[in-house]
Protein backbone atom coordinates (compact mmCIF):
# COMPACT_ATOMS: atom_id res chain seq x y z
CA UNK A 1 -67.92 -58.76 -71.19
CA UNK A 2 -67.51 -62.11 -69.31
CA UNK A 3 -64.29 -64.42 -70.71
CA UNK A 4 -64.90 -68.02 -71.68
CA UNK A 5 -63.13 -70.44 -69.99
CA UNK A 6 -62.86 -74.07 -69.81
CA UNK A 7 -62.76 -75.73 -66.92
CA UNK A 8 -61.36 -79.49 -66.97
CA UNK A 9 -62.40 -81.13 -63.82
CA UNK A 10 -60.19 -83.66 -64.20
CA UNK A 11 -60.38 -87.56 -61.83
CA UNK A 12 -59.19 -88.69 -58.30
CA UNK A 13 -59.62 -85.36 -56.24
CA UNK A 14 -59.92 -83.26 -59.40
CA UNK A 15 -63.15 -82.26 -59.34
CA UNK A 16 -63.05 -81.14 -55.15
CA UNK A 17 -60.23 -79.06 -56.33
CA UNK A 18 -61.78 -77.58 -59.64
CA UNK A 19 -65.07 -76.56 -57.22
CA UNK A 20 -62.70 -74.58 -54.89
CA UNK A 21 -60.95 -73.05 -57.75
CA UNK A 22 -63.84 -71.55 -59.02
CA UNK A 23 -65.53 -70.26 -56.14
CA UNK A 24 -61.85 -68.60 -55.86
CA UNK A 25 -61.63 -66.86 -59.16
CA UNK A 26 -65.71 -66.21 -59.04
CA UNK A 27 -65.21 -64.20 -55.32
CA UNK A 28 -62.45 -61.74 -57.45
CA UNK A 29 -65.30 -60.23 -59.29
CA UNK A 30 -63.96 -61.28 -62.68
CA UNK A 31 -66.81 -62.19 -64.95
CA UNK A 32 -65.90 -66.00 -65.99
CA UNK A 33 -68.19 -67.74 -68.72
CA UNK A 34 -67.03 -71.48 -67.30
CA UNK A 35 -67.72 -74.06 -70.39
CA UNK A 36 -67.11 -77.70 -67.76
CA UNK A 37 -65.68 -80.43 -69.44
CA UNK A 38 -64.73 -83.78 -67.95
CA UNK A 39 -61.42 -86.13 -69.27
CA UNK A 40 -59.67 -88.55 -66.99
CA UNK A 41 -59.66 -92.04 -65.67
CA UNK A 42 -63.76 -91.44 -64.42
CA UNK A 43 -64.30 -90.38 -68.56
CA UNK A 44 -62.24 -93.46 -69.67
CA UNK A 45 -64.80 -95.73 -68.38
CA UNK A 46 -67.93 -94.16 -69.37
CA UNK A 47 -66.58 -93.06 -72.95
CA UNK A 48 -63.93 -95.72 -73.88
CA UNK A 49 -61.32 -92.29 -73.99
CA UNK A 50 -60.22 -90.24 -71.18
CA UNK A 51 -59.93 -87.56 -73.64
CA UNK A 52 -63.10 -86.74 -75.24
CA UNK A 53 -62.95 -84.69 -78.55
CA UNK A 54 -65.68 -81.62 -76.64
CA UNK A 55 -62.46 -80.70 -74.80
CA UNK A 56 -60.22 -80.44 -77.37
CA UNK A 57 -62.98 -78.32 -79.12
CA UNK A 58 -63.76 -76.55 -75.92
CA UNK A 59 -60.23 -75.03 -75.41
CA UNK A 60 -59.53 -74.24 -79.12
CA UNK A 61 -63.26 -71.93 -79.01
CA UNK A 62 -62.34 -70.43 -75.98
CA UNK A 63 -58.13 -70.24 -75.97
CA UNK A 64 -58.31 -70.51 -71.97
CA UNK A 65 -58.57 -73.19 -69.83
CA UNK A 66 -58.16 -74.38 -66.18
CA UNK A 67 -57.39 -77.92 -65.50
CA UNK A 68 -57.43 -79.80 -62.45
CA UNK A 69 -55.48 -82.56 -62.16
CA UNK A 70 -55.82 -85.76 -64.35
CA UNK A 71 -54.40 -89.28 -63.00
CA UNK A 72 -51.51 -90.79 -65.66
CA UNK A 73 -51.25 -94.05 -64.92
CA UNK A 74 -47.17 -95.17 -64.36
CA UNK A 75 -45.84 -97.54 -67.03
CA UNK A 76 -48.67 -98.83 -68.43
CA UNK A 77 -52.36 -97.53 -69.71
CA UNK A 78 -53.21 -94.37 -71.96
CA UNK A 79 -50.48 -91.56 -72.36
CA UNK A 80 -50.16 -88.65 -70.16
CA UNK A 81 -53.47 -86.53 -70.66
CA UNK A 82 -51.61 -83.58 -70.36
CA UNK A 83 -48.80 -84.61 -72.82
CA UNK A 84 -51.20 -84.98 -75.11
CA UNK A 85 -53.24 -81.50 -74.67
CA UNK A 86 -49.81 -79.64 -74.92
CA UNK A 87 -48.32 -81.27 -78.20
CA UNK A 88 -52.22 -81.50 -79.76
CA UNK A 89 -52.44 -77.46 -78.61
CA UNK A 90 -49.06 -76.70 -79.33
CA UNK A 91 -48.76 -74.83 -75.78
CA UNK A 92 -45.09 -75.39 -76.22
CA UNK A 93 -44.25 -73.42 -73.10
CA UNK A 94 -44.58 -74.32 -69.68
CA UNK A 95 -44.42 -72.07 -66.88
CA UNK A 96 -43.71 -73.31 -63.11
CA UNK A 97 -43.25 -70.11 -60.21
CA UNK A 98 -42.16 -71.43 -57.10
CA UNK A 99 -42.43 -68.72 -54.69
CA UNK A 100 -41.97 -68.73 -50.81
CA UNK A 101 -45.33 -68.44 -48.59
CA UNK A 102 -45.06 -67.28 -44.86
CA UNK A 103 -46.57 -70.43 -43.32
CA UNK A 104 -45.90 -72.81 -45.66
CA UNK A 105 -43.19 -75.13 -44.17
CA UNK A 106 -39.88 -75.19 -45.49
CA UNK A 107 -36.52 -76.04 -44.72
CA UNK A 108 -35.43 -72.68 -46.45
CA UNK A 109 -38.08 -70.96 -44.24
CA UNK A 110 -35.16 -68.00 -43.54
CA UNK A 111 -34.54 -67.95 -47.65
CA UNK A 112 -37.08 -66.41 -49.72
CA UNK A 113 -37.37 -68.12 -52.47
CA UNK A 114 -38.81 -66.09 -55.80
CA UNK A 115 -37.86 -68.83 -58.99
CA UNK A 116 -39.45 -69.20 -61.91
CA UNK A 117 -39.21 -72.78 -64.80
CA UNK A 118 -39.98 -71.72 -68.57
CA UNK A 119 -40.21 -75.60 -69.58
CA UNK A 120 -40.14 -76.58 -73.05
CA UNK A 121 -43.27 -78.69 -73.48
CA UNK A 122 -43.18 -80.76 -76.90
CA UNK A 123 -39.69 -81.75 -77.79
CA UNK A 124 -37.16 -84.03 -75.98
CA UNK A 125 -37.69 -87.19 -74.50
CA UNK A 126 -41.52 -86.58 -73.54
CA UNK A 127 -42.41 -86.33 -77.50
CA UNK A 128 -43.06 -90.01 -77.25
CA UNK A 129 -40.34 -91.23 -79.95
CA UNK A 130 -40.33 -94.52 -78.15
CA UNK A 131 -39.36 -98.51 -79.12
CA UNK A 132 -40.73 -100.99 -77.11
CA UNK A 133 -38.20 -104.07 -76.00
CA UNK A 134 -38.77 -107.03 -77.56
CA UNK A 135 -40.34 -105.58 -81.07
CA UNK A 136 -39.05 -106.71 -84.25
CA UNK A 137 -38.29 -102.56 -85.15
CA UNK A 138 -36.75 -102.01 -82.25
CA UNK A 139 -33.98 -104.85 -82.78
CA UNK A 140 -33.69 -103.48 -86.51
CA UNK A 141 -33.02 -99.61 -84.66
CA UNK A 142 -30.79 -100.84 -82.40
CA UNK A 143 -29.10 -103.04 -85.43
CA UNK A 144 -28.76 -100.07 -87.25
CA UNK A 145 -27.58 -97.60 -84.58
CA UNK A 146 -24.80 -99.92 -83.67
CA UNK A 147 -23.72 -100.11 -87.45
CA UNK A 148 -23.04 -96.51 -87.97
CA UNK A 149 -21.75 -95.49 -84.03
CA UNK A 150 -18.65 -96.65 -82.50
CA UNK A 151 -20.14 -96.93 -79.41
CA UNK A 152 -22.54 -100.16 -79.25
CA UNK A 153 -25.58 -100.49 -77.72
CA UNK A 154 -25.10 -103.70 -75.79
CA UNK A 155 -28.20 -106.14 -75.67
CA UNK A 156 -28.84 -109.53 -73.76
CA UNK A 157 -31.52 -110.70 -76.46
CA UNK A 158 -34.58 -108.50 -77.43
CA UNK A 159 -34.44 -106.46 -73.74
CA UNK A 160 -33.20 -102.88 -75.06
CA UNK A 161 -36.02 -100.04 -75.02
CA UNK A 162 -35.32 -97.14 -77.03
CA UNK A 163 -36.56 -93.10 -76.33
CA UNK A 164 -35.10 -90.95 -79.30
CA UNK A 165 -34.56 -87.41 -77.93
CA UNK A 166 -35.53 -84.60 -80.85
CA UNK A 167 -33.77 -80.70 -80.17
CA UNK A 168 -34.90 -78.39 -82.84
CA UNK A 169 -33.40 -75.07 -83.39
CA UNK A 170 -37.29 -73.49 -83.95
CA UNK A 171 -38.36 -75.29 -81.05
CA UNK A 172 -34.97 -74.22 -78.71
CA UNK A 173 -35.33 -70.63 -80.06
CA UNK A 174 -39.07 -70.49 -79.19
CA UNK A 175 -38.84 -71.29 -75.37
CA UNK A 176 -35.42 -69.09 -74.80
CA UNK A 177 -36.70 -65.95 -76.39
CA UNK A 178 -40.43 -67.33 -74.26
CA UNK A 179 -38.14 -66.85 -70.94
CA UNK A 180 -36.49 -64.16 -71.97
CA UNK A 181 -39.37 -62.19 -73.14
CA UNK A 182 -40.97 -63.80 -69.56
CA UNK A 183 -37.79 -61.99 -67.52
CA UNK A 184 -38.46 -58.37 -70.08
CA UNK A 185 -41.82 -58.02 -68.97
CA UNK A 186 -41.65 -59.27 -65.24
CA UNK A 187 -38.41 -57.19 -64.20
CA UNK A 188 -36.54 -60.17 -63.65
CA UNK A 189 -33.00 -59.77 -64.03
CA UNK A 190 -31.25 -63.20 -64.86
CA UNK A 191 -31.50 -66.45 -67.13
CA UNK A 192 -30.13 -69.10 -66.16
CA UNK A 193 -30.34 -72.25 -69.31
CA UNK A 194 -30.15 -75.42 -68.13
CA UNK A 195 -28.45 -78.72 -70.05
CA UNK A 196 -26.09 -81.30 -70.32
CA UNK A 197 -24.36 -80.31 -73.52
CA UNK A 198 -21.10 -81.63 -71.92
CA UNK A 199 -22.25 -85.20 -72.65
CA UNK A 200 -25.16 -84.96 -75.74
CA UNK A 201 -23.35 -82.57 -78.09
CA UNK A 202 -25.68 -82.76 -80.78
CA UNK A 203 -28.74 -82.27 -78.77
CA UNK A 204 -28.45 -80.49 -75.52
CA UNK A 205 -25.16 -79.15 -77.77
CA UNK A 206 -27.58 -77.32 -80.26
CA UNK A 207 -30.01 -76.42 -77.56
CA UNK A 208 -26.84 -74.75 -75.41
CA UNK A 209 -25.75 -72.62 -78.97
CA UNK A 210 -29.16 -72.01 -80.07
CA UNK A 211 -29.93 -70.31 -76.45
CA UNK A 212 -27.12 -68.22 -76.43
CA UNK A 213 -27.35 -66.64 -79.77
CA UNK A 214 -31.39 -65.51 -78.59
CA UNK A 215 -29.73 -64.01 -75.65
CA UNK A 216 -27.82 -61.78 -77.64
CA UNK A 217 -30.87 -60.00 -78.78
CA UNK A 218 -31.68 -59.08 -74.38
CA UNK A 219 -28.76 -57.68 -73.53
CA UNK A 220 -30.83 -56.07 -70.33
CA UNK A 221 -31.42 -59.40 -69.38
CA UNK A 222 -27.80 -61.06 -67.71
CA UNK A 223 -28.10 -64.69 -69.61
CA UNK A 224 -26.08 -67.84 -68.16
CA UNK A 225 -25.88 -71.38 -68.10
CA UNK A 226 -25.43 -74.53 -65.91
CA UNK A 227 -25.41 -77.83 -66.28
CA UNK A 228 -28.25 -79.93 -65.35
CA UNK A 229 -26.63 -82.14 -62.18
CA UNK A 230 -24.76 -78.82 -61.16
CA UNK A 231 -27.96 -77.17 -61.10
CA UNK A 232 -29.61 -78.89 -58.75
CA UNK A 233 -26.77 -78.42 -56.68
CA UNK A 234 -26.65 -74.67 -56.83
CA UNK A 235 -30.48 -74.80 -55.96
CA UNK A 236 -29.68 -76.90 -52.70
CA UNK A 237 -27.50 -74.49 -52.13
CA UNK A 238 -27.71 -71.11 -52.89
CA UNK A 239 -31.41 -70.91 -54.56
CA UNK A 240 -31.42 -67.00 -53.96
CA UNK A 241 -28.61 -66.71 -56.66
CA UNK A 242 -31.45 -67.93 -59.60
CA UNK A 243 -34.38 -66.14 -61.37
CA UNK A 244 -35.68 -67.24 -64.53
CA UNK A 245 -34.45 -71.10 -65.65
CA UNK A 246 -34.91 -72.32 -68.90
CA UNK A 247 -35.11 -76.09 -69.50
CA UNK A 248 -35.83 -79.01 -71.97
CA UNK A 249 -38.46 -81.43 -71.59
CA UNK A 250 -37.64 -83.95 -69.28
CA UNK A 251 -34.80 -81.61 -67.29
CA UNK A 252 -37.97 -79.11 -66.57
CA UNK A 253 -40.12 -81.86 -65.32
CA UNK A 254 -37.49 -83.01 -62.13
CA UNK A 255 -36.22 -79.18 -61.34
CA UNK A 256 -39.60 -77.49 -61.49
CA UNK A 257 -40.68 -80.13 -58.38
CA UNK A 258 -36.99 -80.01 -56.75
CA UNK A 259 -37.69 -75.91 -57.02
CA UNK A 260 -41.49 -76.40 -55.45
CA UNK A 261 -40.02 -78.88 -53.13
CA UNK A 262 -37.53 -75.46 -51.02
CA UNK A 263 -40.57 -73.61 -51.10
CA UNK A 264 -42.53 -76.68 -49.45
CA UNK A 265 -44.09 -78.82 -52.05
CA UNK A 266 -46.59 -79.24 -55.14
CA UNK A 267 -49.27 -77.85 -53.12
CA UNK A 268 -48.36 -74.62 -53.41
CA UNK A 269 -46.90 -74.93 -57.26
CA UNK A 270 -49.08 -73.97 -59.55
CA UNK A 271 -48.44 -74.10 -63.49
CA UNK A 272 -49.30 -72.90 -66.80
CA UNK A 273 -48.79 -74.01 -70.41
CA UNK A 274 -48.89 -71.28 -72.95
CA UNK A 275 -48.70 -71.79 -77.00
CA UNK A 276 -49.15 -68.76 -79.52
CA UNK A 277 -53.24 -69.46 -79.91
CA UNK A 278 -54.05 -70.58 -76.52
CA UNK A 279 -52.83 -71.98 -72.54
CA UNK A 280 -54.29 -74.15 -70.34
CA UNK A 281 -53.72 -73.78 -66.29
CA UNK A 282 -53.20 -76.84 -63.91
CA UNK A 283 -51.61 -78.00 -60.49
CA UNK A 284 -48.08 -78.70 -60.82
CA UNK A 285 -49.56 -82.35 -58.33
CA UNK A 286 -51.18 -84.94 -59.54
CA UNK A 287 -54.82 -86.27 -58.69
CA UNK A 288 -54.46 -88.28 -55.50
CA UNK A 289 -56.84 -90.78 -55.88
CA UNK A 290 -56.84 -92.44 -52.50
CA UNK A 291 -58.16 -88.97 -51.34
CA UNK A 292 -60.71 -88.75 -53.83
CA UNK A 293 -64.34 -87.64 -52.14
CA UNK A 294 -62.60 -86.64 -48.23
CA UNK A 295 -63.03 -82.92 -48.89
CA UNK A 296 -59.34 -83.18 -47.38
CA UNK A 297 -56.44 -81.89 -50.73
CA UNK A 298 -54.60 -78.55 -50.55
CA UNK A 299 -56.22 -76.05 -53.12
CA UNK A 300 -53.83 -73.80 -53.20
CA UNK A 301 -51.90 -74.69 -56.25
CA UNK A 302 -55.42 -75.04 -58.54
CA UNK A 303 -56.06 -71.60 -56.85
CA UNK A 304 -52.75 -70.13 -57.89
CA UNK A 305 -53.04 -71.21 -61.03
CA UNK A 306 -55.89 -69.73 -61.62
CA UNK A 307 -54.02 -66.61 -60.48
CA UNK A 308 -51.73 -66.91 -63.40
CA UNK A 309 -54.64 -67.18 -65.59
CA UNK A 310 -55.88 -63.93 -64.67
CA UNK A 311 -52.63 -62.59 -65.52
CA UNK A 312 -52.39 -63.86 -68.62
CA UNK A 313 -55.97 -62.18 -69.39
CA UNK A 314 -54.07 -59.12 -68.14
CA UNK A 315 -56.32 -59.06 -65.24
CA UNK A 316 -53.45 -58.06 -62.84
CA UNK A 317 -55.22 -56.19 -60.12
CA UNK A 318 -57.48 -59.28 -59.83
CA UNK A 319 -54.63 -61.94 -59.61
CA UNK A 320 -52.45 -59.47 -56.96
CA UNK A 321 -56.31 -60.02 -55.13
CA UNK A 322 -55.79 -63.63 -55.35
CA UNK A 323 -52.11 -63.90 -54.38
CA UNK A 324 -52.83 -61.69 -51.42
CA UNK A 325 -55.84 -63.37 -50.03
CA UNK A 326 -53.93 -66.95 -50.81
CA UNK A 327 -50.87 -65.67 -48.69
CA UNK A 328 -53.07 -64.19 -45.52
CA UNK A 329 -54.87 -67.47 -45.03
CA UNK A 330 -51.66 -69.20 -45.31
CA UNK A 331 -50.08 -67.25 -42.91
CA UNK A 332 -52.69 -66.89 -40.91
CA UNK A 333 -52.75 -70.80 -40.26
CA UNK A 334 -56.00 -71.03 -39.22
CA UNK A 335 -58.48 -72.32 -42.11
CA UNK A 336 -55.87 -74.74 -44.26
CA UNK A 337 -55.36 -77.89 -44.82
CA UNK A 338 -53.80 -80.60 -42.79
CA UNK A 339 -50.47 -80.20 -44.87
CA UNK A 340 -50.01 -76.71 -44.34
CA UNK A 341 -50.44 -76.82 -40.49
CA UNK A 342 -47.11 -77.49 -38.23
CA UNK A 343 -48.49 -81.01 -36.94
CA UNK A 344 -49.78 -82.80 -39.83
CA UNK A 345 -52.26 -84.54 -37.60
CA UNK A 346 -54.04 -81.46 -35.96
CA UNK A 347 -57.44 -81.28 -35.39
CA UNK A 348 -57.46 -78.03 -36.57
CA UNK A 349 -57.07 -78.56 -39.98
CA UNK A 350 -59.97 -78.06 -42.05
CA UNK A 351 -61.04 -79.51 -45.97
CA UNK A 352 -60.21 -78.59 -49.26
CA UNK A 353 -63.77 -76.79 -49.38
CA UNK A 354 -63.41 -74.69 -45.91
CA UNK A 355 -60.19 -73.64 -47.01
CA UNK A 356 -61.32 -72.11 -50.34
CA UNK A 357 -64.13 -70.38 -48.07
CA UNK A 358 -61.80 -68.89 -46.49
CA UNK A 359 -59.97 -67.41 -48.99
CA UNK A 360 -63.02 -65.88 -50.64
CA UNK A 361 -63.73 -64.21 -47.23
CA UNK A 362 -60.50 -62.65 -47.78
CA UNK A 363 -61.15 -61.38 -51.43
C-alpha cells in the first residue's frame, strides 16, 4: 500500500530541488502517494501568507512530509517558516547526520567523519519570547528585571531588545532520552550533551542535571558533556572522538552547520524533525534565491533527506539504496554539480536535474 506524503516545494530553488528529490525516492521502488503543497515567499504574494492552512492540514493527515527549502527573510518580514511548522507540529526533535562522502571536498578529507545533532526544536531562544527596543513593555521588563537582579541591565534610552530563554525539565528530558534512544537503536556508542551551564545556571544549569539523570537509565550508552565554546573546539580538532551530540535550540543551530561544514558543507546535510505524531524532512541550506530557475543547486541534501525519511518509514533496504547510489555518483565525480567538482568553475559540471538523473541510473 503506497504511503502519503507531503511534499512542500518550498521558494527560491525549492521547487528544482523538490523535482529531483522525487524522481530520487520514486526510482527506489517505494510506492509514494505525494499530496504537493506550496508555502514560501512565491505563496506570500499570491495568498497574503507564506503558510497556507492546506499544509498544516496536509502534514497532520498524512504524519510525513518532505520539505524543500523555504527563504526566511533576516531581521525583518514573517517568522521562520520552519520555526513555525516545528512548534505548530510539535516535532520537538531535530535530527542533523553529517557524514563524510568520498568526493565531497573537505579539509578533513583523511578523517572520516560519522556525527550525528539531536537538536531540541521548540524551547530556548528560537521559541520567539522576544521584546522589541523601543516598546513601552519592553522598558517596563527591563525596569523590572533590574529591580529584582543585582546585575543591571544597562540602557542608553529605549535601545535594549530582550529574547527570554525557556529550559523545561519535560522538554530537556524529551530530546536526551530522543538521542539516547537515537544512539540504542543505531549502535552508536557515545553522547556527548552540549551547554553552557558554567555561565546560565538556571537554564543550561537544569538542562545539564536534567540530561544526566536520563542517562542513568542507558547505561550501554557512555553519556558525557562539554561545554558549548569547548565543543566546537574539540570538533576542529579531534571530530573522530564524537558520536551522538545533544543540544538546545540555538547551540544546535551553529554546531549542526560547523559539523556539515568538516564534512564539506550544507549540500550534503540533510535533516529531519521528528515529534511523537508526525516529522517533516528538509535541507539543512536554505533556498538560494539568486539561483532560482538555473537548473544549477546541489540535490544531494533534499535527496538525503529523503533517505532519512525512508528510514523513519522503516524502509531501510530502500534508504541503504539511496545512500549507496548518492555516494557512487559522488565519488564517481562525473554527473554533479559545480560545487562538488575540484574546480568550481569546470565545464564539466552538470545541473541540479542531470545530477538527480544520475543517481536514479544508479538505483
Amino acid at each position: 500500500m503506497p504511503y502519503d506524503v507531503t511534499l512542500i516545494t518550498g521558494d527560491g530553488t525549492g521547487p528544482e530541488l523538490a523535482e529531483a528529490a522525487r524522481k530520487c525516492l520514486d526510482a527506489t521502488g517505494v510506492k509514494i502517494t505525494w499530496d504537493v503543497q506550496e508555502a514560501g515567499i512565491d505563496v506570500l504574494a499570491r495568498l497574503g501568507t507564506p503558510l497556507p492552512d492546506a499544509v498544516l492540514q496536509s502534514i497532520r493527515r498524512t504524519k510525513c512530509a518532505l520539505k524543500a527549502p523555504i527563504t526566511t527573510p533576516v531581521g525583518k518580514g514573517f517568522r521562520s517558516i520552519n520555526v513555525h511548522l516545528r512548534q505548530e507540529l510539535g516535532l520537538y526533535a531535530c535530527i542533523r547526520p553529517c557524514k563524510s562522502y568520498a568526493g565531497v571536498r573537505s579539509f578533513f578529507s583523511e578523517v572520516p567523519i560519522d556525527l550525528v545533532v539531536v537538536r531540541e526544536n521548540t524551547e530556548d531562544l528560537y521559541a520567539g519570547v522576544e521584546f522589541e527596543a523601543g516598546k513601552p513593555e519592553t522598558s517596563k521588563l527591563i525596569d523590572f528585571i533590574n529591580g529584582i537582579s543585582e546585575r543591571k541591565i544597562k540602557t542608553k534610552g529605549d535601545v535594549t531588545g530582550v529574547s527570554i530563554k525557556p529550559i523545561s525539565v519535560p522538554g530537556t528530558q524529551r530530546i536526551v532520552r530522543c538521542a539516547l534512544d537515537y544512539a540504542r537503536k543505531n549502535k552508536r556508542k557515545k553522547v556527548t550533551c552540549v551547554h553552557k551551564a558554567n555561565i546560565m545556571k538556571f537554564s543550561d544549569g537544569l538542562w545539564l542535571a536534567e540530561a544526566t539523570k536520563v542517562a542513568k537509565d542507558y547505561p550501554d550508552i557512555q553519556f558525557e558533556d562539554r561545554i558549548v565554546d569547548n565543543m566546537c573546539m574539540q570538533l576542529v580538532q579531534k571530530p573522530e572522538l564524537y558520536d551522538v551530540l545533544v543540544l538546545q535550540n540555538l547551540y544546535g543551530d551553529i554546531l549542526s552547520d560547523l559539523c556539515a561544514g568538516l564534512v564539506g558543507g550544507l549540500g550534503v546535510a540533510p535533516g529531519a524533525n521528528i515529534g511523537d505524531g508526525g516529522a517533516v524532512f528538509e535541507a539543512t541550506h536554505g533556498s538560494a534565491p539568486k539561483y532560482k530557475g538555473l537548473n544549477k543547486v546541489n540535490p544531494t541534501a533534499l535527496i538525503l533527506s529523503g533517505m532519512l525519511m525512508l528510514r523513519y518509514l522503516n524502509e531501510n533496504s530502500a534508504a541503504d539504496r539511496l545512500e549507496g547510489a548518492v555516494a557512487a555518483v559522488i565519488k564517481e565525480g562525473k554527473h554533479v554539480t559545480y560545487d562538488l567538482k575540484a574546480n568550481r568553475d569546470d565545464p564539466t559540471a552538470v545541473g541540479t536535474r542531470e545530477m538527480a538523473e544520475a543517481i536514479c541510473r544508479k538505483l
